[in-house]
N, C-alpha and C. Protein backbone atom coordinates (compact mmCIF):
# COMPACT_ATOMS: atom_id res chain seq x y z
N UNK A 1 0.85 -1.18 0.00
CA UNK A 1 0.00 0.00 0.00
C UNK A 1 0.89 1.23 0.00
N UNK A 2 0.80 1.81 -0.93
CA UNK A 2 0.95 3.60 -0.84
C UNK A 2 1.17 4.23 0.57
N UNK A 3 2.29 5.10 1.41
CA UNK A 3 2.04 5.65 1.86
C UNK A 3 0.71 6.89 1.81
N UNK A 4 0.79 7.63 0.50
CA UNK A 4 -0.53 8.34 0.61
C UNK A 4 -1.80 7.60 0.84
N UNK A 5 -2.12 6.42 0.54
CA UNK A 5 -3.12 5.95 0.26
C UNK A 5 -3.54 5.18 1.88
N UNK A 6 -4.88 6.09 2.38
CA UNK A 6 -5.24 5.53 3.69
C UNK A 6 -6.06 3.90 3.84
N UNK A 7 -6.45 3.42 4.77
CA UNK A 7 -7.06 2.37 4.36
C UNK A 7 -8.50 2.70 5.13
N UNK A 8 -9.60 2.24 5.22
CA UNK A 8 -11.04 2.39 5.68
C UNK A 8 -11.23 2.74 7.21
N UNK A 9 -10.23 1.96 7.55
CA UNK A 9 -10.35 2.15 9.13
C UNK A 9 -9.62 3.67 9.76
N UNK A 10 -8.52 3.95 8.84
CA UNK A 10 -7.97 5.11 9.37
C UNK A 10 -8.86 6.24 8.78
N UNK A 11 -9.45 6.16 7.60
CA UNK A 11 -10.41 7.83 7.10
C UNK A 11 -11.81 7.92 8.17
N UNK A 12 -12.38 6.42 9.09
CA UNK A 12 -13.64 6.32 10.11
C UNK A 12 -13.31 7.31 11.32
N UNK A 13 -13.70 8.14 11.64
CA UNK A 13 -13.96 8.87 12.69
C UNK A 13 -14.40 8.10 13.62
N UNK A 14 -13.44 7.60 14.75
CA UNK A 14 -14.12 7.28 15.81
C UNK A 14 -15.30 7.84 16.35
N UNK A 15 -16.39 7.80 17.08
CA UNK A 15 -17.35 8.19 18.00
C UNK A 15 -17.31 7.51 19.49
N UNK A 16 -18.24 7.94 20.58
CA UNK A 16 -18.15 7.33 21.45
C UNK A 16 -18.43 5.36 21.64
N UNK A 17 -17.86 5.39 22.49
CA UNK A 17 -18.09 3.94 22.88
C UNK A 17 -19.81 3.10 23.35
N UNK A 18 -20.84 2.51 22.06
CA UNK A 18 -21.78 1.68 23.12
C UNK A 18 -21.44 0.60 24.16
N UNK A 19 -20.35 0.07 23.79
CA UNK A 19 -19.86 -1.29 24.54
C UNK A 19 -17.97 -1.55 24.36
N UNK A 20 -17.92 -1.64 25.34
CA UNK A 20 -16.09 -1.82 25.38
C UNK A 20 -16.09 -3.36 25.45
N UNK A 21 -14.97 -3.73 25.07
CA UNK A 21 -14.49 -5.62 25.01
C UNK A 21 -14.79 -5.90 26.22
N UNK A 22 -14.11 -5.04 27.20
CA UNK A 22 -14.43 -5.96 28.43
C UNK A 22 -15.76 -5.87 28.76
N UNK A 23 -16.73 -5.58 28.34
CA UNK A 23 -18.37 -5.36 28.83
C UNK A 23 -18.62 -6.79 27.82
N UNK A 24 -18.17 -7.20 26.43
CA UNK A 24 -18.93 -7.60 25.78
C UNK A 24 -18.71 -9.00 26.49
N UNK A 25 -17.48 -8.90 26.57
CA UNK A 25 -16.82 -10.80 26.95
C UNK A 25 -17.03 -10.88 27.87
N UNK A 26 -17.56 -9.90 29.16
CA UNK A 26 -18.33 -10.10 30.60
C UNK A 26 -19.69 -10.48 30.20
N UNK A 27 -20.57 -9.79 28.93
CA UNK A 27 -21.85 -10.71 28.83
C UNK A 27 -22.08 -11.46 27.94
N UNK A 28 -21.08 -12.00 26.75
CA UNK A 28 -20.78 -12.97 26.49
C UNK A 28 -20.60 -14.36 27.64
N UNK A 29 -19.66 -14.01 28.26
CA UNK A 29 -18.98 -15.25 29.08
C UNK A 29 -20.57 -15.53 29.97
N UNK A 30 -21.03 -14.60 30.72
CA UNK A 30 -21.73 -14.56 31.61
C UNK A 30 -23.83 -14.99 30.59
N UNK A 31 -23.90 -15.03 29.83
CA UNK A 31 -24.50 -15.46 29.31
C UNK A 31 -24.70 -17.10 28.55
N UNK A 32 -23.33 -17.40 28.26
CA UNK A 32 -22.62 -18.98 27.58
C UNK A 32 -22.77 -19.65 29.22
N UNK A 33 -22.40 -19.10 30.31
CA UNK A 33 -22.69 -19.45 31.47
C UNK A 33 -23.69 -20.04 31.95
N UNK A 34 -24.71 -18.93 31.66
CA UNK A 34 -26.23 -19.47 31.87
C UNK A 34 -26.76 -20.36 31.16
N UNK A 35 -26.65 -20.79 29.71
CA UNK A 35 -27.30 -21.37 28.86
C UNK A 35 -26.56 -22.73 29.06
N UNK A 36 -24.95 -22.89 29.32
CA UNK A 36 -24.88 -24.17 29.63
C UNK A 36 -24.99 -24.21 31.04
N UNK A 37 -25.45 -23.72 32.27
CA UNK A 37 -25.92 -24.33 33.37
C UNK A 37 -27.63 -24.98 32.91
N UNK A 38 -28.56 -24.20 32.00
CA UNK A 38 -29.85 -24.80 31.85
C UNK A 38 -29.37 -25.68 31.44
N UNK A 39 -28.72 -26.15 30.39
CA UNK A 39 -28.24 -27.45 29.19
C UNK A 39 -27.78 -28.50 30.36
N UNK A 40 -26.85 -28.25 31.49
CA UNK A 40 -26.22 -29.36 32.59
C UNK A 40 -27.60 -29.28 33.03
N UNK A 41 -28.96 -29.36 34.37
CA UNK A 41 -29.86 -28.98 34.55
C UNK A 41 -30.32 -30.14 34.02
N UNK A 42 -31.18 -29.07 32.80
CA UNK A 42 -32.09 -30.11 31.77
C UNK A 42 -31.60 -31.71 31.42
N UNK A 43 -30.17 -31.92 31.09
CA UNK A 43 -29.71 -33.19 30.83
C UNK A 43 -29.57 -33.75 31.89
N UNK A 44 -29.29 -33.37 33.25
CA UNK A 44 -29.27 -34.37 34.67
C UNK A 44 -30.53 -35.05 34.72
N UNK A 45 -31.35 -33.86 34.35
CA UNK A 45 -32.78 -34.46 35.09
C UNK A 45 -33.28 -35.72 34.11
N UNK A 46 -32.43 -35.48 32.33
CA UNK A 46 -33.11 -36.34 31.43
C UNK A 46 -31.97 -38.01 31.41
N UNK A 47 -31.19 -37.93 32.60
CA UNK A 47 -30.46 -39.16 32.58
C UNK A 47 -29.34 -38.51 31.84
N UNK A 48 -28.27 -38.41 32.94
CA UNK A 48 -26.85 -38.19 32.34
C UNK A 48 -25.96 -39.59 32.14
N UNK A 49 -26.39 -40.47 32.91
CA UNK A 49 -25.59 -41.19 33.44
C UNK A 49 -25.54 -43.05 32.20
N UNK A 50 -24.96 -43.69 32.82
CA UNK A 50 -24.41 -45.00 32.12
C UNK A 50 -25.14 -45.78 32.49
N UNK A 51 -26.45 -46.62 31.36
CA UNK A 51 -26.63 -47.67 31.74
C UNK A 51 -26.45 -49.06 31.08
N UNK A 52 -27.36 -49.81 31.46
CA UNK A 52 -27.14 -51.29 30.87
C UNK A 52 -26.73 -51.04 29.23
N UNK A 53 -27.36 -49.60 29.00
CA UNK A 53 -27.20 -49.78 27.22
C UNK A 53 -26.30 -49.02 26.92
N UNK A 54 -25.50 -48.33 27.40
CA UNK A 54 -24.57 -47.26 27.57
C UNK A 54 -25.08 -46.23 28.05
N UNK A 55 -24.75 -45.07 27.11
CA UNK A 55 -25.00 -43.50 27.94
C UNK A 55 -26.47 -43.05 27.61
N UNK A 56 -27.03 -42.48 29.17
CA UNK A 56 -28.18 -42.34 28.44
C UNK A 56 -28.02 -40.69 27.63
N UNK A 57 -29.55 -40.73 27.51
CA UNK A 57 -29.71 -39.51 26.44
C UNK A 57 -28.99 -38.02 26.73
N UNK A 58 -28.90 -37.84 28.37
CA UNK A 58 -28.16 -36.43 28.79
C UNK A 58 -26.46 -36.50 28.68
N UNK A 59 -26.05 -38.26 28.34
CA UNK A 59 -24.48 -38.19 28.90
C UNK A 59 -24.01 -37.21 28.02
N UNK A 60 -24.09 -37.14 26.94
CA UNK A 60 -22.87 -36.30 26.18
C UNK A 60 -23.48 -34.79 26.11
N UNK A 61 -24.31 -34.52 25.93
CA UNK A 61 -24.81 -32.82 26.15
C UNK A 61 -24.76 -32.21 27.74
N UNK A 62 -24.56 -32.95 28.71
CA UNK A 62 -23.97 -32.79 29.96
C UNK A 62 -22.54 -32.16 29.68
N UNK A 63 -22.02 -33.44 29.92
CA UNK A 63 -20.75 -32.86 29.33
C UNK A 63 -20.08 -31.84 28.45
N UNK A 64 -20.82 -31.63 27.60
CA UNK A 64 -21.13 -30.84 26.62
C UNK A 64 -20.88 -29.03 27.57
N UNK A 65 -22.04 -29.22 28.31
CA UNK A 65 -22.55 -28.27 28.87
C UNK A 65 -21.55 -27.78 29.98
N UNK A 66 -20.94 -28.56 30.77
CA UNK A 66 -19.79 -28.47 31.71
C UNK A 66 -18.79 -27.89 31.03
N UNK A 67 -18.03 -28.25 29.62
CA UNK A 67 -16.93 -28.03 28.94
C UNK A 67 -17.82 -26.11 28.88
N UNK A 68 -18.57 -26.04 27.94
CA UNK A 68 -18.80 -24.57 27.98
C UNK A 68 -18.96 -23.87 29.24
N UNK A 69 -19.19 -23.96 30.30
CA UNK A 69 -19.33 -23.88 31.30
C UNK A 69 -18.13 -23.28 31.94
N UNK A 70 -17.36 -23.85 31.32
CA UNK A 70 -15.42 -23.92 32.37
C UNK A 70 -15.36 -23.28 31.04
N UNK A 71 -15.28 -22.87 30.18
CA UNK A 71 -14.68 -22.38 28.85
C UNK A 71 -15.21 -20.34 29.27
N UNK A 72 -17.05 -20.92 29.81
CA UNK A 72 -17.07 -18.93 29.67
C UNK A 72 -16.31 -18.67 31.30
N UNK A 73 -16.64 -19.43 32.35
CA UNK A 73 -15.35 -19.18 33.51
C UNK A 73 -14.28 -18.34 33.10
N UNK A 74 -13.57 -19.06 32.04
CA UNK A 74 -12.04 -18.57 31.73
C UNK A 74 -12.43 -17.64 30.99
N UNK A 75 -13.30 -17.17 29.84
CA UNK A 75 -13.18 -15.79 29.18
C UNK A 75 -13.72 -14.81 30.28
N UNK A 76 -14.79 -15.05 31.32
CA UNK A 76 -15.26 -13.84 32.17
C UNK A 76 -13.70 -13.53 33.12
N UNK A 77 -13.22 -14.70 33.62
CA UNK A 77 -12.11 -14.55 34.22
C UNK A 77 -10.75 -13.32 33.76
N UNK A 78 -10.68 -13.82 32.26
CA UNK A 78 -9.73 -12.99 31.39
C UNK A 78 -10.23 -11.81 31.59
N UNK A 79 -11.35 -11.08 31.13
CA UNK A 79 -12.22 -10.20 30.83
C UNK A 79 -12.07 -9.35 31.75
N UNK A 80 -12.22 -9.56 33.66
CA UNK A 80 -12.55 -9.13 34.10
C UNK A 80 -10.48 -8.61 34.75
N UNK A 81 -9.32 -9.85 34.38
CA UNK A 81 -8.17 -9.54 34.50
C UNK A 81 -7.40 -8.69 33.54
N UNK A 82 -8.13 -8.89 32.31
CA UNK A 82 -7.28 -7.79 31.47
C UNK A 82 -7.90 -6.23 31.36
N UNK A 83 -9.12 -6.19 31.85
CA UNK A 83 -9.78 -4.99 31.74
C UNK A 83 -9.66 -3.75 30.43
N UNK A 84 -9.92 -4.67 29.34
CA UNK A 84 -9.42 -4.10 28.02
C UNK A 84 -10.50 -2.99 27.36
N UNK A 85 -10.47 -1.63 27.61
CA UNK A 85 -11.63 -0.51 27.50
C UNK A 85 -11.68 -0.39 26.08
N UNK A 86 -10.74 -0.74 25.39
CA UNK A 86 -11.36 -0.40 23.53
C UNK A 86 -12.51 -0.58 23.79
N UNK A 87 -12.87 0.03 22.52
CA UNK A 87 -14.27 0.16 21.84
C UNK A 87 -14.39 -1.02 21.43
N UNK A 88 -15.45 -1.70 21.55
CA UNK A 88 -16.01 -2.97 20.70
C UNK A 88 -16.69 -2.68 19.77
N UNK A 89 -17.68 -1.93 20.16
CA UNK A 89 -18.80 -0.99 18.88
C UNK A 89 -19.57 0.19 19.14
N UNK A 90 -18.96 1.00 18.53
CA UNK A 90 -19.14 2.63 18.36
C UNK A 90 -20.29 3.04 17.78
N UNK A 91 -20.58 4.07 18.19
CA UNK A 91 -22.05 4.47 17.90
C UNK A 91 -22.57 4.73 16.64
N UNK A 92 -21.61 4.95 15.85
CA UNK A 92 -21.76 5.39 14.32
C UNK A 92 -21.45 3.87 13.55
N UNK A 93 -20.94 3.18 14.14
CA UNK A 93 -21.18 1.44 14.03
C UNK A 93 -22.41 0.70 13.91
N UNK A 94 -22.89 1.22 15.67
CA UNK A 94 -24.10 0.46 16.26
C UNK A 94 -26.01 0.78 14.98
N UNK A 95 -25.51 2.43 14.55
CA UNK A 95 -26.36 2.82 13.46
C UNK A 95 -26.02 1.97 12.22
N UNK A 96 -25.05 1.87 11.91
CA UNK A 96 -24.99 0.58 10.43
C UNK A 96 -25.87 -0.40 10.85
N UNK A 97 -25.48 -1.04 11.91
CA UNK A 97 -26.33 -2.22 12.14
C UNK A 97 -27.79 -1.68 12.38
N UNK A 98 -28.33 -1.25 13.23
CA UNK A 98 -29.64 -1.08 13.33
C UNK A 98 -30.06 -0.74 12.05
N UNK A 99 -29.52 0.02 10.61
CA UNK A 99 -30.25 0.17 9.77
C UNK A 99 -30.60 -1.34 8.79
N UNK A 100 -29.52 -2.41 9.43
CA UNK A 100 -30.37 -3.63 8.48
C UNK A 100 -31.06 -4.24 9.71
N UNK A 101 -30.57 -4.27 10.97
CA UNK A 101 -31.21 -5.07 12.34
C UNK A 101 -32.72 -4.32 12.32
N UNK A 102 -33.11 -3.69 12.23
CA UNK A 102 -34.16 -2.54 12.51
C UNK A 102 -35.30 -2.98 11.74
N UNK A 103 -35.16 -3.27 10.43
CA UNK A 103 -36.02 -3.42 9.29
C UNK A 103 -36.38 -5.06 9.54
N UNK A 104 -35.13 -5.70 9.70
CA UNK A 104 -34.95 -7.49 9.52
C UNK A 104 -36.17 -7.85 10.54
N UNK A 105 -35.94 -7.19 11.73
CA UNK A 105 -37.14 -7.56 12.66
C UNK A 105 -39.11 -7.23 12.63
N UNK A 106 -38.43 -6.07 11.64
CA UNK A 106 -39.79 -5.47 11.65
C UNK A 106 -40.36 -6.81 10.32
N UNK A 107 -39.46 -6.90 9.09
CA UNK A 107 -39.79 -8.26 8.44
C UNK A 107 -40.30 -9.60 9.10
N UNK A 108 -39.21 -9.79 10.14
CA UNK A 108 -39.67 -11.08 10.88
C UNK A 108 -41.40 -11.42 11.46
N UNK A 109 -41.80 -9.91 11.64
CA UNK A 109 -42.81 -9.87 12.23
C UNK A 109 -43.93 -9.78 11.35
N UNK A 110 -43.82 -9.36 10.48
CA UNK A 110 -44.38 -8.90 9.25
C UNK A 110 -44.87 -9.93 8.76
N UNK A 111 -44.34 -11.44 8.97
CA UNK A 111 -44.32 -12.49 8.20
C UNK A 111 -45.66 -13.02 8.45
N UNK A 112 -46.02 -12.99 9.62
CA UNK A 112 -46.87 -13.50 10.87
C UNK A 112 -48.10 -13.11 10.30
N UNK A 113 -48.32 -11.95 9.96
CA UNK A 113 -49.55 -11.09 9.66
C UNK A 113 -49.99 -10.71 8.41
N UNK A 114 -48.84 -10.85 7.31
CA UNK A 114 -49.14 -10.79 5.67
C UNK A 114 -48.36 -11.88 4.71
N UNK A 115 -47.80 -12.72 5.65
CA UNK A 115 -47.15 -13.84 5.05
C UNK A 115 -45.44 -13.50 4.24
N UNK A 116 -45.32 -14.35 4.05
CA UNK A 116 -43.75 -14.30 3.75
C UNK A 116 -43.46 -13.83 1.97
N UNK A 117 -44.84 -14.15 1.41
CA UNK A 117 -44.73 -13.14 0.07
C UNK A 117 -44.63 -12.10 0.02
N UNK A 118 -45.92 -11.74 0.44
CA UNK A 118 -46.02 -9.84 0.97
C UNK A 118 -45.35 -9.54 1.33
N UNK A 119 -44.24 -9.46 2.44
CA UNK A 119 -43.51 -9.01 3.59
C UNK A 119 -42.25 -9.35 2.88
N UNK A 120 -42.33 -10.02 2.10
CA UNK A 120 -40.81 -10.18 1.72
C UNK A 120 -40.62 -8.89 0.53
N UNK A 121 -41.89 -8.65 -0.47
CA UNK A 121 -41.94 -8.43 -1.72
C UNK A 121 -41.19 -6.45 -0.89
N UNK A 122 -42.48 -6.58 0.31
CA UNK A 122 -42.01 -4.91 0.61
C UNK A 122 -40.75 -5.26 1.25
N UNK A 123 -40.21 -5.75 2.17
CA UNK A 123 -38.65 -6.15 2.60
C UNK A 123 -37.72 -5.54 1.37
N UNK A 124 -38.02 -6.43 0.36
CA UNK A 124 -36.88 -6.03 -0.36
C UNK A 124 -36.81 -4.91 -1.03
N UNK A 125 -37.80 -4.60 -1.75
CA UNK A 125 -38.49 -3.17 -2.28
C UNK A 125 -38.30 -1.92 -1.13
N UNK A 126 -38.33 -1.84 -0.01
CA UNK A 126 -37.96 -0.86 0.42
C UNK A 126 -36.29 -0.74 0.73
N UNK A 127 -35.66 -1.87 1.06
CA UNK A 127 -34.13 -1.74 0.73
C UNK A 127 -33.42 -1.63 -0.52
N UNK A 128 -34.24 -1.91 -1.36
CA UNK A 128 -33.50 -1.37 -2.81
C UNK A 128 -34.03 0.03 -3.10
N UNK A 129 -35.10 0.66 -2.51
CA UNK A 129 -35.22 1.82 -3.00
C UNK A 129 -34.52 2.80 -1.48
N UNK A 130 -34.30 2.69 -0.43
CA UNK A 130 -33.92 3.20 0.33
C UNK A 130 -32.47 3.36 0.69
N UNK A 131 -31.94 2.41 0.64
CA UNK A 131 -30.40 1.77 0.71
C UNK A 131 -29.84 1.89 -0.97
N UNK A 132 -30.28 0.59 -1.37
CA UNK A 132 -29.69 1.11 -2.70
C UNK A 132 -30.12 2.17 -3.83
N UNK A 133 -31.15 3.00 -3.17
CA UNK A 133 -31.53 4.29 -4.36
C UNK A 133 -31.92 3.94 -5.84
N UNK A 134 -32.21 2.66 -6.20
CA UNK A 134 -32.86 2.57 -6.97
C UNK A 134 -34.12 3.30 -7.31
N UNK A 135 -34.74 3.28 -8.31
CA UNK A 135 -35.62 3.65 -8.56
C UNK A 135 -36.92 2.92 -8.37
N UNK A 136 -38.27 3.21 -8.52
CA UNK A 136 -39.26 2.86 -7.83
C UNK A 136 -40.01 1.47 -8.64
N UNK A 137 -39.83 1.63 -9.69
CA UNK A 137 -40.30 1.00 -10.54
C UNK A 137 -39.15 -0.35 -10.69
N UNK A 138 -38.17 -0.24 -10.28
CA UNK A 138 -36.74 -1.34 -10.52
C UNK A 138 -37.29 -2.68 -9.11
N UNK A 139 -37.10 -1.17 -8.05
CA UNK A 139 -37.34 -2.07 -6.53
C UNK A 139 -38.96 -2.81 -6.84
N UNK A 140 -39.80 -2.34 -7.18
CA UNK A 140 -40.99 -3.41 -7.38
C UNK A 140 -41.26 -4.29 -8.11
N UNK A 141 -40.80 -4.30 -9.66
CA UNK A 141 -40.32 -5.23 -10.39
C UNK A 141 -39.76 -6.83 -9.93
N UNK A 142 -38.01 -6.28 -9.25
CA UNK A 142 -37.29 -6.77 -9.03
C UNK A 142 -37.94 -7.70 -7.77
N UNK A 143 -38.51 -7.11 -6.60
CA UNK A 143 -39.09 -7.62 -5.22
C UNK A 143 -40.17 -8.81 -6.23
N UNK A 144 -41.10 -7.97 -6.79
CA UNK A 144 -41.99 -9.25 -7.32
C UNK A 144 -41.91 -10.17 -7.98
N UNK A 145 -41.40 -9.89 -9.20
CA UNK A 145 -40.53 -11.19 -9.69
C UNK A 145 -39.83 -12.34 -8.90
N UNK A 146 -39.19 -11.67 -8.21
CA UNK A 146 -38.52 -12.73 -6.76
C UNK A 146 -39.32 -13.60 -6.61
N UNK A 147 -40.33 -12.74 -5.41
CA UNK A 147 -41.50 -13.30 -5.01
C UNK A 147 -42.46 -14.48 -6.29
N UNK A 148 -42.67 -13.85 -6.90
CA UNK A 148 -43.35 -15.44 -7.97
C UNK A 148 -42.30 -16.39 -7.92
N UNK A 149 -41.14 -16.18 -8.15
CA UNK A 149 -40.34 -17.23 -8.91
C UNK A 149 -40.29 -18.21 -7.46
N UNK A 150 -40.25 -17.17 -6.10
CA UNK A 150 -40.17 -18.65 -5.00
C UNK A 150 -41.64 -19.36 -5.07
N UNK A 151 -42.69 -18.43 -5.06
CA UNK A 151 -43.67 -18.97 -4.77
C UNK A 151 -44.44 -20.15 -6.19
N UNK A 152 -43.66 -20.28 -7.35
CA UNK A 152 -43.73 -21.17 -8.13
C UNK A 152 -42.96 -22.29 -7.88
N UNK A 153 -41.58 -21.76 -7.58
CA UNK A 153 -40.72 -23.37 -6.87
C UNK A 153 -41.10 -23.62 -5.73
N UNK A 154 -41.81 -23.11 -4.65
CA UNK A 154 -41.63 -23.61 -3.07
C UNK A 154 -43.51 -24.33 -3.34
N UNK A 155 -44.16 -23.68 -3.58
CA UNK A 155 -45.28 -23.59 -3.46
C UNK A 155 -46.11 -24.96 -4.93
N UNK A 156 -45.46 -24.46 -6.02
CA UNK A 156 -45.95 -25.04 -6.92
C UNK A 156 -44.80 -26.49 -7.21
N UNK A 157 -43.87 -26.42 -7.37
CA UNK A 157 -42.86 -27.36 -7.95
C UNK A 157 -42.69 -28.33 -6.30
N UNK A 158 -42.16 -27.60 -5.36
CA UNK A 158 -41.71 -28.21 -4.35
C UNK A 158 -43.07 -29.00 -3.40
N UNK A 159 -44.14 -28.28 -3.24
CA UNK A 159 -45.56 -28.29 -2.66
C UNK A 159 -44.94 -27.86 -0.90
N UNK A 160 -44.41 -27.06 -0.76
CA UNK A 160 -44.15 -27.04 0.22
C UNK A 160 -44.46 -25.27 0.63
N UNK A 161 -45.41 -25.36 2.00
CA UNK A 161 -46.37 -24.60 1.63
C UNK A 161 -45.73 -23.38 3.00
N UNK A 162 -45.47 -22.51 2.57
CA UNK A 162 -44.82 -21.13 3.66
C UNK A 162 -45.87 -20.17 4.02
N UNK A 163 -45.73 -19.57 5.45
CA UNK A 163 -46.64 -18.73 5.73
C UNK A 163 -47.22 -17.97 4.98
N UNK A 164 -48.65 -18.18 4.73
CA UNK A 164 -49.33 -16.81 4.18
C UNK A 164 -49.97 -15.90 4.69
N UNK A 165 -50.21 -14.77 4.14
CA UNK A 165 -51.23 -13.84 4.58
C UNK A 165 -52.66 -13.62 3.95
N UNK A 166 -53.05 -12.59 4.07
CA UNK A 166 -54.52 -12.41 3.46
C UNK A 166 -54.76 -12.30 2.22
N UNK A 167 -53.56 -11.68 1.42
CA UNK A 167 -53.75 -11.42 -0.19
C UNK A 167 -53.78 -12.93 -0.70
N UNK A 168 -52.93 -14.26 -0.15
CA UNK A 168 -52.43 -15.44 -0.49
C UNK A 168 -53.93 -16.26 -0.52
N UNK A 169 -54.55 -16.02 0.89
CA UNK A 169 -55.84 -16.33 1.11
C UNK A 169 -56.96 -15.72 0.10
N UNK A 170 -56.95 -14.63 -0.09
CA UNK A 170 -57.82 -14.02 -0.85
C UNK A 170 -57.79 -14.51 -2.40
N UNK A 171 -55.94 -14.96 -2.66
CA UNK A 171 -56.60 -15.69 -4.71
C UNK A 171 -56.87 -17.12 -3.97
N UNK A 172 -56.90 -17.87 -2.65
CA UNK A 172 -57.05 -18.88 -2.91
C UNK A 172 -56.06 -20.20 -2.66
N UNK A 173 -54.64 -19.61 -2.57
CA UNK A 173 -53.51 -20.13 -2.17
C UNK A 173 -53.77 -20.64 -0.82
């Protein structure tokens, strides 16, 4: 690389800090914690142990669960000994993400109530005209076309039948 020539990370303006490493790998660790104490838990109660036929159904996801267990120990342990304040993710970061996290959920939900055609057709149609600045007529095209071509392979070719909504109900689907 060019001395003149910067690379992406050096032209980004830092901003403040939402979360420093050591916050993340404290609720990282401390979360991997919890989920394999339910996982040890749940598998004791479902037979961890060795019988006439070998192991029953909890032996190896027990174990399982112990190994992660002693694994987030040692990262909360580190975490809390190295006390490392970088930035993990910065606020002008945390906005990149929420602008696809933000929408993805509002889709997820979307699915529930107009089905996965509809909700997908506007999903994509509003990220190609919002994000990628397409034009209006490209993003609806492009979204619907999609949309038939799954709903001819999933629906028609495959018979395999995905949430619908009311328009799906209404031709009859």
């Amino acid at each position: 690389m060019n001395p003149s020539e910067t690379s992406a990370d050096e032209e980004r303006e830092h901003s403040r800090a939402v979360i420093t490493i050591r916050n993340a790998e404290i609720l990282v660790a401390i979360t991997l914690g919890v989920v394999s104490l339910i996982t040890i838990w749940s598998n004791y109660q479902l037979g961890a142990g060795w019988s006439s036929y070998g192991p029953d159904a909890g032996y190896f996801p027990l174990r399982l669960g112990v190994v992660i267990l002693l694994a987030s120990i040692v990262v909360l342990v580190h975490a809390i000994r190295d006390n490392d304040q970088t930035a993990f993710l910065e606020i002008a970061q945390a906005r990149l993400v929420a602008v696809i996290l933000l929408p993805l959920i509002v889709f997820v939900f979307a699915i529930a109530y107009l089905g996965i055609y509809v909700a997908s057709v506007i999903f994509i149609a509003a990220f190609m005209l919002f994000l990628g600045k397409f034009p209006w007529w490209k993003a609806a095209s492009v979204s619907i076309i999609m949309m038939l071509v799954f709903f001819f392979v999933f629906e028609i070719q495959f018979k395999v039948p995905l949430p619908k909504g009311p328009i799906e109900n209404w031709l009859g689907f």
